[in-house]
Protein backbone atom coordinates (compact mmCIF):
# COMPACT_ATOMS: atom_id res chain seq x y z
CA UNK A 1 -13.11 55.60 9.82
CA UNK A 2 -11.94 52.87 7.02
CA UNK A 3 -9.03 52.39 5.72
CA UNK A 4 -7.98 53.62 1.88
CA UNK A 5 -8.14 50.87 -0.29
CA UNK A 6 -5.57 52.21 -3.01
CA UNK A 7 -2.45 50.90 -0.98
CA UNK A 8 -3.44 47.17 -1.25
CA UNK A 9 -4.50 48.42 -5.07
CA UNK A 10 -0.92 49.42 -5.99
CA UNK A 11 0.47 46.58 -3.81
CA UNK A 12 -0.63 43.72 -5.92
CA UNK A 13 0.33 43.66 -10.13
CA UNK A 14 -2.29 43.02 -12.75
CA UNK A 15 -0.86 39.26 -12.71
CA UNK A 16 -1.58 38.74 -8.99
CA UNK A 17 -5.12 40.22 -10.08
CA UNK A 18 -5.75 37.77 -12.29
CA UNK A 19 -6.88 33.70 -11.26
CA UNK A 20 -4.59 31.48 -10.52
CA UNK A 21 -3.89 28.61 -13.26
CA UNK A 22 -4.38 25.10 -11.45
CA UNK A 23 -5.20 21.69 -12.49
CA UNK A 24 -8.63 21.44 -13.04
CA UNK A 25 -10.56 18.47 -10.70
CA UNK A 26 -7.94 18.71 -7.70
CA UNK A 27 -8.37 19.65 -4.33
CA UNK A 28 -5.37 21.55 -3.73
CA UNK A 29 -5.94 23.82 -6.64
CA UNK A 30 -10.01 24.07 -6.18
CA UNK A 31 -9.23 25.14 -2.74
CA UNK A 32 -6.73 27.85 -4.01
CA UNK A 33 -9.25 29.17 -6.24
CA UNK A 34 -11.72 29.23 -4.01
CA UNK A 35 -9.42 31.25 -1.90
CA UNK A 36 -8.48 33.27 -4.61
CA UNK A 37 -11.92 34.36 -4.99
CA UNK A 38 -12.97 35.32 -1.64
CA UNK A 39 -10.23 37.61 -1.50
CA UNK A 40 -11.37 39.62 -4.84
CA UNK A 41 -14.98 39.33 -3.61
CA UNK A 42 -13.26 40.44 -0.24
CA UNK A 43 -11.38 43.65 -2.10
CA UNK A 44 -14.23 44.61 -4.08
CA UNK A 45 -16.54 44.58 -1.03
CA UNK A 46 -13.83 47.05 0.59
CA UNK A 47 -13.87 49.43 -2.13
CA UNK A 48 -17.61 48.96 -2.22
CA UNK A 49 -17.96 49.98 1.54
CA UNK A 50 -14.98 52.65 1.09
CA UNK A 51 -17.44 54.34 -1.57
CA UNK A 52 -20.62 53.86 0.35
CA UNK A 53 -19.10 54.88 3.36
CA UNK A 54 -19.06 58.28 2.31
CA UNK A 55 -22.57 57.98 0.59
CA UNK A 56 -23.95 56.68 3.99
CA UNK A 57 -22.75 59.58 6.26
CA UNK A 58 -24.91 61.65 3.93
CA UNK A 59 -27.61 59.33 2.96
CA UNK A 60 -27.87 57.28 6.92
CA UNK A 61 -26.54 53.59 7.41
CA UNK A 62 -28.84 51.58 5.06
CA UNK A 63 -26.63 50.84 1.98
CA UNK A 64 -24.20 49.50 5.16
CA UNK A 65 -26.55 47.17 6.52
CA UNK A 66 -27.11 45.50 2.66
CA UNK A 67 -23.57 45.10 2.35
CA UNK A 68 -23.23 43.73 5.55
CA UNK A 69 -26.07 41.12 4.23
CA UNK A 70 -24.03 40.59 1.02
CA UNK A 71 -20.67 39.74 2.65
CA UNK A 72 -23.21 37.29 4.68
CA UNK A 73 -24.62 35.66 1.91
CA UNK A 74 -21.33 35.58 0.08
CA UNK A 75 -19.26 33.82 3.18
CA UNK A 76 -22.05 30.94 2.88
CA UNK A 77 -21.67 30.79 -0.60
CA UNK A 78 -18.39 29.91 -0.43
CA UNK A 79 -18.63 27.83 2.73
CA UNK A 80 -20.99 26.04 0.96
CA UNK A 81 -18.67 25.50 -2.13
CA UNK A 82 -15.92 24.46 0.05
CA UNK A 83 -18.16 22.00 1.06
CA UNK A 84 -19.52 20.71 -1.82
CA UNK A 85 -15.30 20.41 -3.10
CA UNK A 86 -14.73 19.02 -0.22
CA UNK A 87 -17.39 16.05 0.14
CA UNK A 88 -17.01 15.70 -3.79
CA UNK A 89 -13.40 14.83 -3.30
CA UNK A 90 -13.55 12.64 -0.42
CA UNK A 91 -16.81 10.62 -2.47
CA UNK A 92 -14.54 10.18 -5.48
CA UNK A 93 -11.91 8.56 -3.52
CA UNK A 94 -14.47 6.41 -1.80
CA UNK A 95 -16.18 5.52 -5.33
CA UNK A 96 -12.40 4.51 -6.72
CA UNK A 97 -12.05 2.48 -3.64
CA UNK A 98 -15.38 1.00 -4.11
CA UNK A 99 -14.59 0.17 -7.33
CA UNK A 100 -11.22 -1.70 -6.92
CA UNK A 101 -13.22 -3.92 -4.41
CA UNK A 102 -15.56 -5.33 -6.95
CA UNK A 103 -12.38 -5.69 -9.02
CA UNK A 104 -10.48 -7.78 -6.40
CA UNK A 105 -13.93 -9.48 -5.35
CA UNK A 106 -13.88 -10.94 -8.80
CA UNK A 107 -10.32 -11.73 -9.19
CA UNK A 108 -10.73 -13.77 -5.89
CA UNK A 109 -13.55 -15.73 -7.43
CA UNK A 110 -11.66 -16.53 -10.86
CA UNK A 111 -8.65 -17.68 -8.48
CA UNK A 112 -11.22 -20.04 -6.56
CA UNK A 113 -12.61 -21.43 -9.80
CA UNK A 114 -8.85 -21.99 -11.29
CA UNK A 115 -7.56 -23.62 -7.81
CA UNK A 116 -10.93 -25.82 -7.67
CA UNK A 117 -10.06 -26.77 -11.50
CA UNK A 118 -6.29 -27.43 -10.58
CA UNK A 119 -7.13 -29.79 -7.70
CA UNK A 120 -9.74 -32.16 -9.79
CA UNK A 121 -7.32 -32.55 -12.03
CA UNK A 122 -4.25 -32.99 -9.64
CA UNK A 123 -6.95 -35.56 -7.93
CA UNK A 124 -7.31 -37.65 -11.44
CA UNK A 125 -3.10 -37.56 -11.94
CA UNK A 126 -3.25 -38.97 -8.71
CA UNK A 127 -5.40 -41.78 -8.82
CA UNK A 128 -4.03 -42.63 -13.10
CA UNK A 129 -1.08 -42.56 -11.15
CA UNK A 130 -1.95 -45.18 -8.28
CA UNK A 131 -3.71 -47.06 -11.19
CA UNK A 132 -0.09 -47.30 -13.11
CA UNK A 133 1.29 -48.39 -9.71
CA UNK A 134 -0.83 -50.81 -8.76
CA UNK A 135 -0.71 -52.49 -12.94
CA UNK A 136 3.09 -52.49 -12.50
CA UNK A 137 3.18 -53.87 -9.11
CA UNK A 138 0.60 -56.75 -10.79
CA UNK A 139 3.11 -57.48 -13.93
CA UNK A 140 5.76 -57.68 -11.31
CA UNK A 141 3.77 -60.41 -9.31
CA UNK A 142 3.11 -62.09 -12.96
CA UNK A 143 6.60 -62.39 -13.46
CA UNK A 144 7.63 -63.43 -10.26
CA UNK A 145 4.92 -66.15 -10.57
CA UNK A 146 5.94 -67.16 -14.21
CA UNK A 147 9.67 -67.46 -12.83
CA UNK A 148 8.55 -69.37 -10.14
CA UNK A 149 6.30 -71.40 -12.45
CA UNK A 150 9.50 -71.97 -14.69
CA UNK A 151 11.63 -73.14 -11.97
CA UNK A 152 8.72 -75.77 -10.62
CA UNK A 153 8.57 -76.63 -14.42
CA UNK A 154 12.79 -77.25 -14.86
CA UNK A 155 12.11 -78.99 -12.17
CA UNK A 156 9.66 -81.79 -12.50
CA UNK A 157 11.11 -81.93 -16.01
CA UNK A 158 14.70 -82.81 -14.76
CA UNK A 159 12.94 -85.50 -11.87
CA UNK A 160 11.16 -87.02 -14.95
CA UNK A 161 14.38 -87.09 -17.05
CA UNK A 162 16.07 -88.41 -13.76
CA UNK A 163 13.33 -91.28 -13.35
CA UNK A 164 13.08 -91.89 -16.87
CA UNK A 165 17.26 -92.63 -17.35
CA UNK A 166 17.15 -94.66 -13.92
């Protein structure tokens, strides 16, 4: 009624029988080993029931209704595994992501505090530099009016040198 279990023996090498070598912490290779070991809890259960089996026709169905229970038991378990890989990777990507926000949160704030710094002190160049303007514009209009005040002096001096030779 079941099938011999010492083909799919011979069919796989000691190597195969062993667990595969992954990376430890990633998904890929969590999954794999998961995998891995639901199909050696899966050919152990076979030869389990392929022993039984026999025991049961003599002994009545009991043992086959534990086992049953078992491979029950065991599916959840590694459902629940799955799971737990699963939701642990997906939080660690969310707690990385979490984590460069606060980074760039901060970054944004140092930038705001540099750029507020940068335009006080682009406001004072500004106004020293209206202040230079506005001095040089003022000698300018001193030495406008001292060339004008020459000139009016040349002037009345050369009418007074005029009326004073007449």
């Amino acid at each position: 009624m079941y099938p011999s279990l010492s083909g799919v023996r011979d069919r796989h090498s000691c190597s195969e029988m062993e667990k595969p070598k992954a990376e430890v912490g990633g998904l890929e290779s969590s999954l794999i080993q998961l995998v891995h070991d639901h199909h050696q809890s899966s050919l152990r259960l076979r030869e389990q029931t392929d022993r039984t089996h026999t025991r049961n026709q003599m002994r009545g169905l009991g043992n086959l209704q534990f086992i049953t229970e078992k491979a029950k038991k065991d599916a959840i378990r590694s459902a629940t595994r799955v799971s737990d890989i699963l939701v642990g990777t997906v939080n660690g990507g969310v707690q990385e992501s979490f984590i460069n926000e606060k980074r760039i949160e901060l970054e944004i704030r140092a930038l705001v505090t540099t750029i507020i710094r940068y335009t006080k002190q682009t406001d004072q160049w500004l106004a020293a530099s209206h202040s230079i303007n506005s001095a040089v514009k003022e000698i300018g209009d001193f030495e406008n009016w001292m060339k004008t005040m020459d000139y009016d002096c040349r002037s009345i001096n050369s009418a007074i040198r005029n009326i004073h030779q007449s």
